[in-house]
C-alpha atoms as a PDB file:
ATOM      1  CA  UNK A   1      77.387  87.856  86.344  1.00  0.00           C
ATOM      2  CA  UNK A   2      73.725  88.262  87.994  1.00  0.00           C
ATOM      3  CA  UNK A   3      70.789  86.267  88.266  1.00  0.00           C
ATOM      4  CA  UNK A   4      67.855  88.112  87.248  1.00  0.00           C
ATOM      5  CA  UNK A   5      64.392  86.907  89.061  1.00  0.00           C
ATOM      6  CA  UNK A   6      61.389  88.794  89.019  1.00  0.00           C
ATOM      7  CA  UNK A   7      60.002  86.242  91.775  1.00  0.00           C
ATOM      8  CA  UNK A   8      61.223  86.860  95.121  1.00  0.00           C
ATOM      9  CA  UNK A   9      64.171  88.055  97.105  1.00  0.00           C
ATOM     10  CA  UNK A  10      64.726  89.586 100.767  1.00  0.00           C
ATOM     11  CA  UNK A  11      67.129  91.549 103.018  1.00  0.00           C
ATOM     12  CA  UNK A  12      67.188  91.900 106.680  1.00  0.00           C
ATOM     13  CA  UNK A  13      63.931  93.270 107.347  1.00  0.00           C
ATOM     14  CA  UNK A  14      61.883  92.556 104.175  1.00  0.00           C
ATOM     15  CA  UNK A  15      60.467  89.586 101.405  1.00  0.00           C
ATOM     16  CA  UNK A  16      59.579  90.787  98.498  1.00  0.00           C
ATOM     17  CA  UNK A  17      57.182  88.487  96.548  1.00  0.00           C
ATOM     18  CA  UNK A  18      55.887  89.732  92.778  1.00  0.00           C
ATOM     19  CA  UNK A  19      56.840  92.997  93.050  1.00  0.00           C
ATOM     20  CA  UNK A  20      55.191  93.186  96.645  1.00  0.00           C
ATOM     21  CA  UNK A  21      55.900  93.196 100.046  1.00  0.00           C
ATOM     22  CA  UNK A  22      55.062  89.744 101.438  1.00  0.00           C
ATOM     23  CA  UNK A  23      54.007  90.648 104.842  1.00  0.00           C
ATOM     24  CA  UNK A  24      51.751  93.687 104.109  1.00  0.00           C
ATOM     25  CA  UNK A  25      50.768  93.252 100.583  1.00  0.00           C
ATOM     26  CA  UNK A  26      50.114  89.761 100.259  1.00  0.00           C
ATOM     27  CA  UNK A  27      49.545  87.415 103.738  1.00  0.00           C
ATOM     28  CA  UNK A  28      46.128  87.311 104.868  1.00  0.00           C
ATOM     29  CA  UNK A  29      44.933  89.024 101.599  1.00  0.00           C
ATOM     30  CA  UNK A  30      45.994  86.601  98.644  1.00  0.00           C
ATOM     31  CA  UNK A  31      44.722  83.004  98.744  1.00  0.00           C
ATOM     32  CA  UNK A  32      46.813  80.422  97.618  1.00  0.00           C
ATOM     33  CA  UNK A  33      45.122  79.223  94.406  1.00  0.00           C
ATOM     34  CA  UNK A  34      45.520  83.337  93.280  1.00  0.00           C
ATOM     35  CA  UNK A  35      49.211  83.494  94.619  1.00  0.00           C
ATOM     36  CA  UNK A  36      49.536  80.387  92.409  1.00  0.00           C
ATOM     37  CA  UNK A  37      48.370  81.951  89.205  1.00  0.00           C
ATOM     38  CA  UNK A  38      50.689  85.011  89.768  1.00  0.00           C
ATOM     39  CA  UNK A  39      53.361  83.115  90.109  1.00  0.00           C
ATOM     40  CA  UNK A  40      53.090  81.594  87.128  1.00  0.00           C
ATOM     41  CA  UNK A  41      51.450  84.553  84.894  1.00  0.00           C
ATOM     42  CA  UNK A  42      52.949  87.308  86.344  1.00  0.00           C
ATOM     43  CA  UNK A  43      50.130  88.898  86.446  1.00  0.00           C
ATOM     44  CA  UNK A  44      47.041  89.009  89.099  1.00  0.00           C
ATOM     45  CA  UNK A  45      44.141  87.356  88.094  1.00  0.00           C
ATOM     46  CA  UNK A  46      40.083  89.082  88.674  1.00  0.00           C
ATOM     47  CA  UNK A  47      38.113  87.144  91.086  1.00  0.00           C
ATOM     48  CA  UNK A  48      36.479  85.557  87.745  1.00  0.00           C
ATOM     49  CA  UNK A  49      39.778  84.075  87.066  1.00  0.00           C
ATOM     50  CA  UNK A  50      40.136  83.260  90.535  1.00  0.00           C
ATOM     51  CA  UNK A  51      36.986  81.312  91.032  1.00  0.00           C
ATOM     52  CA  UNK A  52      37.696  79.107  87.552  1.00  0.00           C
ATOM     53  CA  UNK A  53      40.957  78.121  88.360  1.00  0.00           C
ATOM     54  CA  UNK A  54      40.052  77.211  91.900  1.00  0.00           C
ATOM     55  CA  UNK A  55      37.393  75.258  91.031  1.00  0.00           C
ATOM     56  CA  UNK A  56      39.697  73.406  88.734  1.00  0.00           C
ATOM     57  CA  UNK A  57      42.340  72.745  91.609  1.00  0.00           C
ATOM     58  CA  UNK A  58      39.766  71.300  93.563  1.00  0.00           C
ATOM     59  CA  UNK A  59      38.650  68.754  90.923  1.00  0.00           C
ATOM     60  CA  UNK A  60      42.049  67.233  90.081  1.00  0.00           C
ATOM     61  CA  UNK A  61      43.116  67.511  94.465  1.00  0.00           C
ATOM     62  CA  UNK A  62      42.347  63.578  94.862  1.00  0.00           C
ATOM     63  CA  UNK A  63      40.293  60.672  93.338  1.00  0.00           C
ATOM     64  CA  UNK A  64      41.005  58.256  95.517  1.00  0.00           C
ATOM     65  CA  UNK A  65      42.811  54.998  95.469  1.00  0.00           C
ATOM     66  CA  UNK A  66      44.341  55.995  92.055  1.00  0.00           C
ATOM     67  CA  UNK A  67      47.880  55.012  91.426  1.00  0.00           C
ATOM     68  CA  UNK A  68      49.864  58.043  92.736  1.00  0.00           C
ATOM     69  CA  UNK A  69      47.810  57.510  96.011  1.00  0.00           C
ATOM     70  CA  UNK A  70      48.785  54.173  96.387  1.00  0.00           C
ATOM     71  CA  UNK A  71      52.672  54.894  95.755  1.00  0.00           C
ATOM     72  CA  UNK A  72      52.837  57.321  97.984  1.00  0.00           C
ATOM     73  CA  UNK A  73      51.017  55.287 101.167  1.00  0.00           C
ATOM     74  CA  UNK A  74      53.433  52.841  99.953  1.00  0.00           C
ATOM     75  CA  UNK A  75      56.821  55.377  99.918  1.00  0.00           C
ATOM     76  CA  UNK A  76      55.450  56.387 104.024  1.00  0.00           C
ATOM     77  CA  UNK A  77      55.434  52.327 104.337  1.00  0.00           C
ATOM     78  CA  UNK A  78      58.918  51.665 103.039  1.00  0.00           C
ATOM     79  CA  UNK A  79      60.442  55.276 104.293  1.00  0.00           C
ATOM     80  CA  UNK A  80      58.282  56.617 107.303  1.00  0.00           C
ATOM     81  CA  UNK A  81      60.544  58.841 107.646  1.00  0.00           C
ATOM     82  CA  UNK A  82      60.662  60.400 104.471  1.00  0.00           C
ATOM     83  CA  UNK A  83      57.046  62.809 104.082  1.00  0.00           C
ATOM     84  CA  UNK A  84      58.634  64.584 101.497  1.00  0.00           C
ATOM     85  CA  UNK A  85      59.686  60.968  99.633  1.00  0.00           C
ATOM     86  CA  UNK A  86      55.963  59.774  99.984  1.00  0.00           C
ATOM     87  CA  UNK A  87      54.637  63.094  98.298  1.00  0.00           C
ATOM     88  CA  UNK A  88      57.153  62.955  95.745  1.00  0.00           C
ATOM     89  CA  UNK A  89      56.422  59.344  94.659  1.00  0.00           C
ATOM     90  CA  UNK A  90      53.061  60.150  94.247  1.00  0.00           C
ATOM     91  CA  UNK A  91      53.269  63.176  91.922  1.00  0.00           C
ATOM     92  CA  UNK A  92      55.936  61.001  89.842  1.00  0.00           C
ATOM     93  CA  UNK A  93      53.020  59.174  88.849  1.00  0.00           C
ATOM     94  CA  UNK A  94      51.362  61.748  87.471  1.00  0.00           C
ATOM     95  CA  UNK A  95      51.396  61.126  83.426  1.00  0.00           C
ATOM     96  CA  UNK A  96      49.695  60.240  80.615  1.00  0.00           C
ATOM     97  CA  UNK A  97      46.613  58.268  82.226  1.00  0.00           C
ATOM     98  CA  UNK A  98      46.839  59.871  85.680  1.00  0.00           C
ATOM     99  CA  UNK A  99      47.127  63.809  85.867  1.00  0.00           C
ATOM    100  CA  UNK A 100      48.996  64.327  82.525  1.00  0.00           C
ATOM    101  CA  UNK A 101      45.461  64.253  80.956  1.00  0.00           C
ATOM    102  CA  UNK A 102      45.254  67.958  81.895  1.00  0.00           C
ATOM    103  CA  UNK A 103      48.016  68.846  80.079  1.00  0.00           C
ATOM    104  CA  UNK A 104      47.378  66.325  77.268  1.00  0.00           C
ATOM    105  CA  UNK A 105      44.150  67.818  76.457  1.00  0.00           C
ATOM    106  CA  UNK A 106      45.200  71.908  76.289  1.00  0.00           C
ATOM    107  CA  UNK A 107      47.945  70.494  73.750  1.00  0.00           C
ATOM    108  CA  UNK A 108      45.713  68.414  71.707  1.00  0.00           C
ATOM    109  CA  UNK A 109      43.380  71.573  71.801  1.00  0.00           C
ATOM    110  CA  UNK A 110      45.229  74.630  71.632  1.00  0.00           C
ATOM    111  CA  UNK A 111      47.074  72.484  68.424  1.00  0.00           C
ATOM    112  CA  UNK A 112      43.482  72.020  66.764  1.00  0.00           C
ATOM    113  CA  UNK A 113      42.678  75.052  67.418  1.00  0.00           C
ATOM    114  CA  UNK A 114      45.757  76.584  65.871  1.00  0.00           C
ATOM    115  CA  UNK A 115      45.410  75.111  62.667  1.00  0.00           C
ATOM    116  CA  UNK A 116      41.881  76.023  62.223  1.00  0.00           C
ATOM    117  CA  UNK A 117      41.882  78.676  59.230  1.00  0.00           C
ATOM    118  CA  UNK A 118      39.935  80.767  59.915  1.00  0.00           C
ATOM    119  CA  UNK A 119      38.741  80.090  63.610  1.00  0.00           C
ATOM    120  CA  UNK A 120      35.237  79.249  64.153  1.00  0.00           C
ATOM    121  CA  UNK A 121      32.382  81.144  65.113  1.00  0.00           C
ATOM    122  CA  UNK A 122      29.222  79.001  65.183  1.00  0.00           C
ATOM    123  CA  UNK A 123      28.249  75.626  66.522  1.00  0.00           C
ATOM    124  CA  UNK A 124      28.356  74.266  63.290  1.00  0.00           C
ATOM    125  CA  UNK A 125      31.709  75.490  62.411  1.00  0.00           C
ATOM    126  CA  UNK A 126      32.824  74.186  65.844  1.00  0.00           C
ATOM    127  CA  UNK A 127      31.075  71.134  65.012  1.00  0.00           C
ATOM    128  CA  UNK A 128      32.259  70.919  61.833  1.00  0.00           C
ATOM    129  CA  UNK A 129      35.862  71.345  63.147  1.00  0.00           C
ATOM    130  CA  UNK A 130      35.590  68.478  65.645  1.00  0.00           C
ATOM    131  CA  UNK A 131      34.362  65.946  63.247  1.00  0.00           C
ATOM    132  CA  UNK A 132      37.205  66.554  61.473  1.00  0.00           C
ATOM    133  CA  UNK A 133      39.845  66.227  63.793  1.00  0.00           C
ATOM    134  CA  UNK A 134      38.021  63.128  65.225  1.00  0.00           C
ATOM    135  CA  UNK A 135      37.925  61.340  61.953  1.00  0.00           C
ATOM    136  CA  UNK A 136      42.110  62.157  61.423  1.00  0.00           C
ATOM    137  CA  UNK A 137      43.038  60.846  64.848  1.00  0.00           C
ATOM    138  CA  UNK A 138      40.831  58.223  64.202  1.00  0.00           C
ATOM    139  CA  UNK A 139      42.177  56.974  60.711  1.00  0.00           C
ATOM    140  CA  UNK A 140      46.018  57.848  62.513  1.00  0.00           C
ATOM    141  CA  UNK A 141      45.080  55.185  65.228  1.00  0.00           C
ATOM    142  CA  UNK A 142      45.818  58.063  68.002  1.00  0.00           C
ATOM    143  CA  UNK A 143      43.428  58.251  71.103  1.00  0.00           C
ATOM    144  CA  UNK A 144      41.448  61.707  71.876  1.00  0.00           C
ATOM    145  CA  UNK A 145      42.888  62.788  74.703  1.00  0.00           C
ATOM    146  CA  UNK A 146      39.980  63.707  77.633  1.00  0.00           C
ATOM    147  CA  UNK A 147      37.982  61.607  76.143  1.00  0.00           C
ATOM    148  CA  UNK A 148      36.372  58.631  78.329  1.00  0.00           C
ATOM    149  CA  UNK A 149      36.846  57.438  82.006  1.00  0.00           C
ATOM    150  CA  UNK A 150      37.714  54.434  83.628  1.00  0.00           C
ATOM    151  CA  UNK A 151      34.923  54.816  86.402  1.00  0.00           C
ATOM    152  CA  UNK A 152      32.536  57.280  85.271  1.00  0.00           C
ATOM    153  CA  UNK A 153      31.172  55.936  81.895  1.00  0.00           C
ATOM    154  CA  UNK A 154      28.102  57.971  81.184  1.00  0.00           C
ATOM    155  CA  UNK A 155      29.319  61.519  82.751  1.00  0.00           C
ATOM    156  CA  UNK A 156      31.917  62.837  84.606  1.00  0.00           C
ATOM    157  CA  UNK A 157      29.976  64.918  87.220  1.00  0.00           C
ATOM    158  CA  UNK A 158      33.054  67.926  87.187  1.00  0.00           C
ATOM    159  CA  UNK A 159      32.435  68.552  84.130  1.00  0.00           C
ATOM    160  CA  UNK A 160      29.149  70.164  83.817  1.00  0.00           C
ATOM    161  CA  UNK A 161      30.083  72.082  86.537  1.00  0.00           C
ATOM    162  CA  UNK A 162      33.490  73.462  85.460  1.00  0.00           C
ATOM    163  CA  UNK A 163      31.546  74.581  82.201  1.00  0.00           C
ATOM    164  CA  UNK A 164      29.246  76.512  84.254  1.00  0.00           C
ATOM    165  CA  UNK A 165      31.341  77.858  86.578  1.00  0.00           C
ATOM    166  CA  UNK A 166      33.199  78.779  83.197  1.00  0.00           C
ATOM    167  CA  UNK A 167      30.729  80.530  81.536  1.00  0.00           C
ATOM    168  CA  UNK A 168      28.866  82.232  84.513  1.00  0.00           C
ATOM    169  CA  UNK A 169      32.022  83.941  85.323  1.00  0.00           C
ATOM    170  CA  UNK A 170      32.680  84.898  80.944  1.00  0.00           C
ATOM    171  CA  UNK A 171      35.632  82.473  80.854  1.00  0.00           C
ATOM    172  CA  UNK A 172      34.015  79.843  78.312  1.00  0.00           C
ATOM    173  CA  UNK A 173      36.863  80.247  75.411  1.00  0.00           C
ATOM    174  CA  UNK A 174      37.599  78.427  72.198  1.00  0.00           C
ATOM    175  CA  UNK A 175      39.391  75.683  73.829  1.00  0.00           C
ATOM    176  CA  UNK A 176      36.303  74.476  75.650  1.00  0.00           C
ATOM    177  CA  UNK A 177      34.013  75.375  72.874  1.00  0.00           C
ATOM    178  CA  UNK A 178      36.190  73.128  70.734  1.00  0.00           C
ATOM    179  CA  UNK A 179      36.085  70.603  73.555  1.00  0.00           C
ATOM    180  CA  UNK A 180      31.998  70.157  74.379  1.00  0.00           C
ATOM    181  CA  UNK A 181      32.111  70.317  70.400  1.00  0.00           C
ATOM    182  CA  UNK A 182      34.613  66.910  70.600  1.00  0.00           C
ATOM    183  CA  UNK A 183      32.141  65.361  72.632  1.00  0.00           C
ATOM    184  CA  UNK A 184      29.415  65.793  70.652  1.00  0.00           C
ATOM    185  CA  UNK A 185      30.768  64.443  67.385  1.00  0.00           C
ATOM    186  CA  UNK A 186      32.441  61.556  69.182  1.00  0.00           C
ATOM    187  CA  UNK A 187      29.692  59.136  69.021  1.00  0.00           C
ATOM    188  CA  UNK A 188      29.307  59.831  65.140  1.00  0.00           C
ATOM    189  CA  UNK A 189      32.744  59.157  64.276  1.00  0.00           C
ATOM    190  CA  UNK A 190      33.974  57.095  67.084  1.00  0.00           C
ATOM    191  CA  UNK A 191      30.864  54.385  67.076  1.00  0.00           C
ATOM    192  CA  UNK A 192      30.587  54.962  70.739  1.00  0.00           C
ATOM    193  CA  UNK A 193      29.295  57.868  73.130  1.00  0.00           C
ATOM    194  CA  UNK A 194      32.648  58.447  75.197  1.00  0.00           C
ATOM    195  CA  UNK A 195      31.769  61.330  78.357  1.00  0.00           C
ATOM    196  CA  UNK A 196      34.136  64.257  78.522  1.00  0.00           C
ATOM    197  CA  UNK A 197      36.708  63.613  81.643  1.00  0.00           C
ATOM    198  CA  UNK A 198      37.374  65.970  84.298  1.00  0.00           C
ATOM    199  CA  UNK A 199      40.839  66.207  83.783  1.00  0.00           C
ATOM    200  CA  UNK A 200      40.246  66.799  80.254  1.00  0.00           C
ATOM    201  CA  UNK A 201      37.499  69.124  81.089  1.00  0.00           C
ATOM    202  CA  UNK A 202      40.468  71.161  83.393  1.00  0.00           C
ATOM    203  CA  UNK A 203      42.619  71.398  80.605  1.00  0.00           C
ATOM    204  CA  UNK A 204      40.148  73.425  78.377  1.00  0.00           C
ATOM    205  CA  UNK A 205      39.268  75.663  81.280  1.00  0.00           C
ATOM    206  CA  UNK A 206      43.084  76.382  82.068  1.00  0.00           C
ATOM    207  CA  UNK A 207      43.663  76.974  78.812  1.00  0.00           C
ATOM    208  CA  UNK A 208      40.879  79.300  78.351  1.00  0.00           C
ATOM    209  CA  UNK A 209      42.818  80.946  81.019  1.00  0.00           C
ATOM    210  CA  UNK A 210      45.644  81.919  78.896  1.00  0.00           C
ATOM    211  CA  UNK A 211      47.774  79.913  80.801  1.00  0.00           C
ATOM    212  CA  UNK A 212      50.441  78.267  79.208  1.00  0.00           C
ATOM    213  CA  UNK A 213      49.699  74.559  77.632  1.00  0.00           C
ATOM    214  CA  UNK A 214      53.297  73.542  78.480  1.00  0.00           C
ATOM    215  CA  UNK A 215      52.554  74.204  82.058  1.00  0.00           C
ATOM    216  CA  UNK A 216      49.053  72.851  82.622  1.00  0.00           C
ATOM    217  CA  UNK A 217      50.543  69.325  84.724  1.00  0.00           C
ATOM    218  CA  UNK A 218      52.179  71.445  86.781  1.00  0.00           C
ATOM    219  CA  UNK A 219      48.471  73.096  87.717  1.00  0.00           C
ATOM    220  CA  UNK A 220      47.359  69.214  87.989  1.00  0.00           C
ATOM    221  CA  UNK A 221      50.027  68.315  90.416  1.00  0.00           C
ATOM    222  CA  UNK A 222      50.024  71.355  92.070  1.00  0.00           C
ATOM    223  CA  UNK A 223      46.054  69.922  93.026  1.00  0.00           C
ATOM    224  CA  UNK A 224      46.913  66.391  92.966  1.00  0.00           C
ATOM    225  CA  UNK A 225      49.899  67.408  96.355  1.00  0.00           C
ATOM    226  CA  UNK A 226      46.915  68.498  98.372  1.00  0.00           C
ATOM    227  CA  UNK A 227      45.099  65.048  98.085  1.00  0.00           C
ATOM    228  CA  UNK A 228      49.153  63.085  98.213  1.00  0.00           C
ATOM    229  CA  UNK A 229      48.685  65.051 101.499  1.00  0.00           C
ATOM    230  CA  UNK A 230      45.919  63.996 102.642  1.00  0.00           C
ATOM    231  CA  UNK A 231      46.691  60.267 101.883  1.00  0.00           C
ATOM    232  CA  UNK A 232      49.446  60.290 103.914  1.00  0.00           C
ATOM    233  CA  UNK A 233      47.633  61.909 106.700  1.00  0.00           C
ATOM    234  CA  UNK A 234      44.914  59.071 106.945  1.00  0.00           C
ATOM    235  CA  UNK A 235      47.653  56.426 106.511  1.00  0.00           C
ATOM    236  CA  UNK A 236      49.470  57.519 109.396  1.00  0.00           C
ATOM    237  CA  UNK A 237      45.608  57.717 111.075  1.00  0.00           C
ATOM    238  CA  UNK A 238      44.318  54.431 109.775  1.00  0.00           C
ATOM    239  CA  UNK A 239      47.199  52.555 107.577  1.00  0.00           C
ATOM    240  CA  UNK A 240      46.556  50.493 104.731  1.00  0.00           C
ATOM    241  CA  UNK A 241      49.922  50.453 102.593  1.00  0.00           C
ATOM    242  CA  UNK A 242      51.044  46.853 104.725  1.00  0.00           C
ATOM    243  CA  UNK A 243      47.579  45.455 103.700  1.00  0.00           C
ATOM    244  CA  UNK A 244      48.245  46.337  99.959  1.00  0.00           C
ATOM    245  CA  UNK A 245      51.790  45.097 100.334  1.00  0.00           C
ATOM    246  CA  UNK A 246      51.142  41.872 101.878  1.00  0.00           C
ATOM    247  CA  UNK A 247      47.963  41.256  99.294  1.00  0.00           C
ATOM    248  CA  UNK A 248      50.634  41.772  96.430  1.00  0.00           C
ATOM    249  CA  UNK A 249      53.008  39.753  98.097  1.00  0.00           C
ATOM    250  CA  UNK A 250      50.500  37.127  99.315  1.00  0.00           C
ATOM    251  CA  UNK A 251      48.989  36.845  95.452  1.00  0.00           C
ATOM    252  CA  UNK A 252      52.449  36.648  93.887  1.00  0.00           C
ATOM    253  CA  UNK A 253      52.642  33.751  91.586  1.00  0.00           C
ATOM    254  CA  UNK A 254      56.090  32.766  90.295  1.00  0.00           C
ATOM    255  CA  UNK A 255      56.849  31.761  86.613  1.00  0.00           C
ATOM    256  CA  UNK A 256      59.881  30.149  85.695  1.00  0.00           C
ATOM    257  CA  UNK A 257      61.473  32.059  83.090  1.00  0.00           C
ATOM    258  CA  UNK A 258      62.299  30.031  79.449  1.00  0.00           C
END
């Protein structure tokens, strides 16, 4: 029986990475956001590509105090010695209202998008296309994913500039064409002007990218690692996990159950 990988493997004297030879192909000449999309695609991306999907990683890298921050400053609390235990509690959190948006809104897209007979070509069409898949999740009672955010209610400020970065580099697909059309019909059929989220906003541009929808959290977390990082750095410089603890604990009020 063998184990086929098309990934990596070595021998004495050489690692072989994608088909190339780590040491002389690929250190010092790949960066790691490129090395990531190979991976994944198994293919190499132009520096067009490149540029998008960077930009992307560094929008979702942190956000501050969010949830998965917290948890892991809190896992480096409890565990200290446990790095890798503090990282991984944080990207556990990542899911449907923290990180999973990402993913959330390719699906929700690249779904839309696949039932739309035949695709559309104009704004109108893409208008047209939006209003009605607004009004359907609406009348279903199912939320829009990408739509809205909890701190920036008027405008996301990644977004207008992963739709430039987008288009300058002629990676504006369907999936964010669809998307900036979803945010234009939203106040008509929603009652309310909702901004398009960042994470949402990622989503689109990844999937623009061809890469796959299933795998677009794992893009998000791959980001989201560097900032974990970076928490746990500054918590080992200037700790706050006891004061969040102890303001929890402090706060607790206890409620005799019936």
């Amino acid at each position: 029986m063998t184990y086929p990988t098309g990934l990596g493997t070595s021998d004495a004297t050489r690692i072989t990475l994608l088909g190339q030879d780590l040491a002389e192909d690929l250190m010092g000449q790949v960066g790691f956001g490129e090395l990531a999309f190979w991976l994944v695609t198994r293919r190499r991306p132009g520096p067009g590509e490149v540029r998008v999907f960077e930009t992307v990683l560094v929008a979702l890298a942190d956000h501050g105090f969010t949830p998965t921050a917290i948890a892991a400053r809190l896992t480096l609390l409890s565990a200290p010695d446990s790095i890798q235990g503090a990282l991984a509690a944080g990207l556990l959190g990542g899911g449907s209202r923290f990180l999973g948006v990402t993913e959330d809104t390719g699906r929700f897209l690249a779904d839309t998008l696949a039932s739309a007979d035949p695709p559309p070509t104009t704004d109108q069409e893409w208008d047209a296309l939006a209003h009605k898949t607004l009004t359907e999740r609406k009348a279903a009672g199912k939320l829009v994913p990408g739509l809205g955010h909890p701190v920036h209610k008027e405008q996301d400020p990644r977004t207008p500039v992963i739709l430039r970065i987008a288009r300058e580099e002629g990676l504006y697909g369907p999936h964010l064409a669809l998307f900036e059309a979803i945010g234009r019909a939203a106040p008509e059929v929603l009652g309310r002007a909702l901004p398009l989220n960042g994470a949402g906003v990622c989503g689109a541009a990844l999937a623009d990218l061809g890469l796959p929808v299933e795998l677009l959290r794992g893009f998000a977390l791959l980001a989201r690692a560097a900032g974990l990082l970076g928490h746990i750095a500054e918590e080992l410089r200037e700790p706050v996990a006891r004061d969040i603890y102890m303001a929890v604990d402090r706060n607790a009020r206890y409620v005799t159950p019936e």
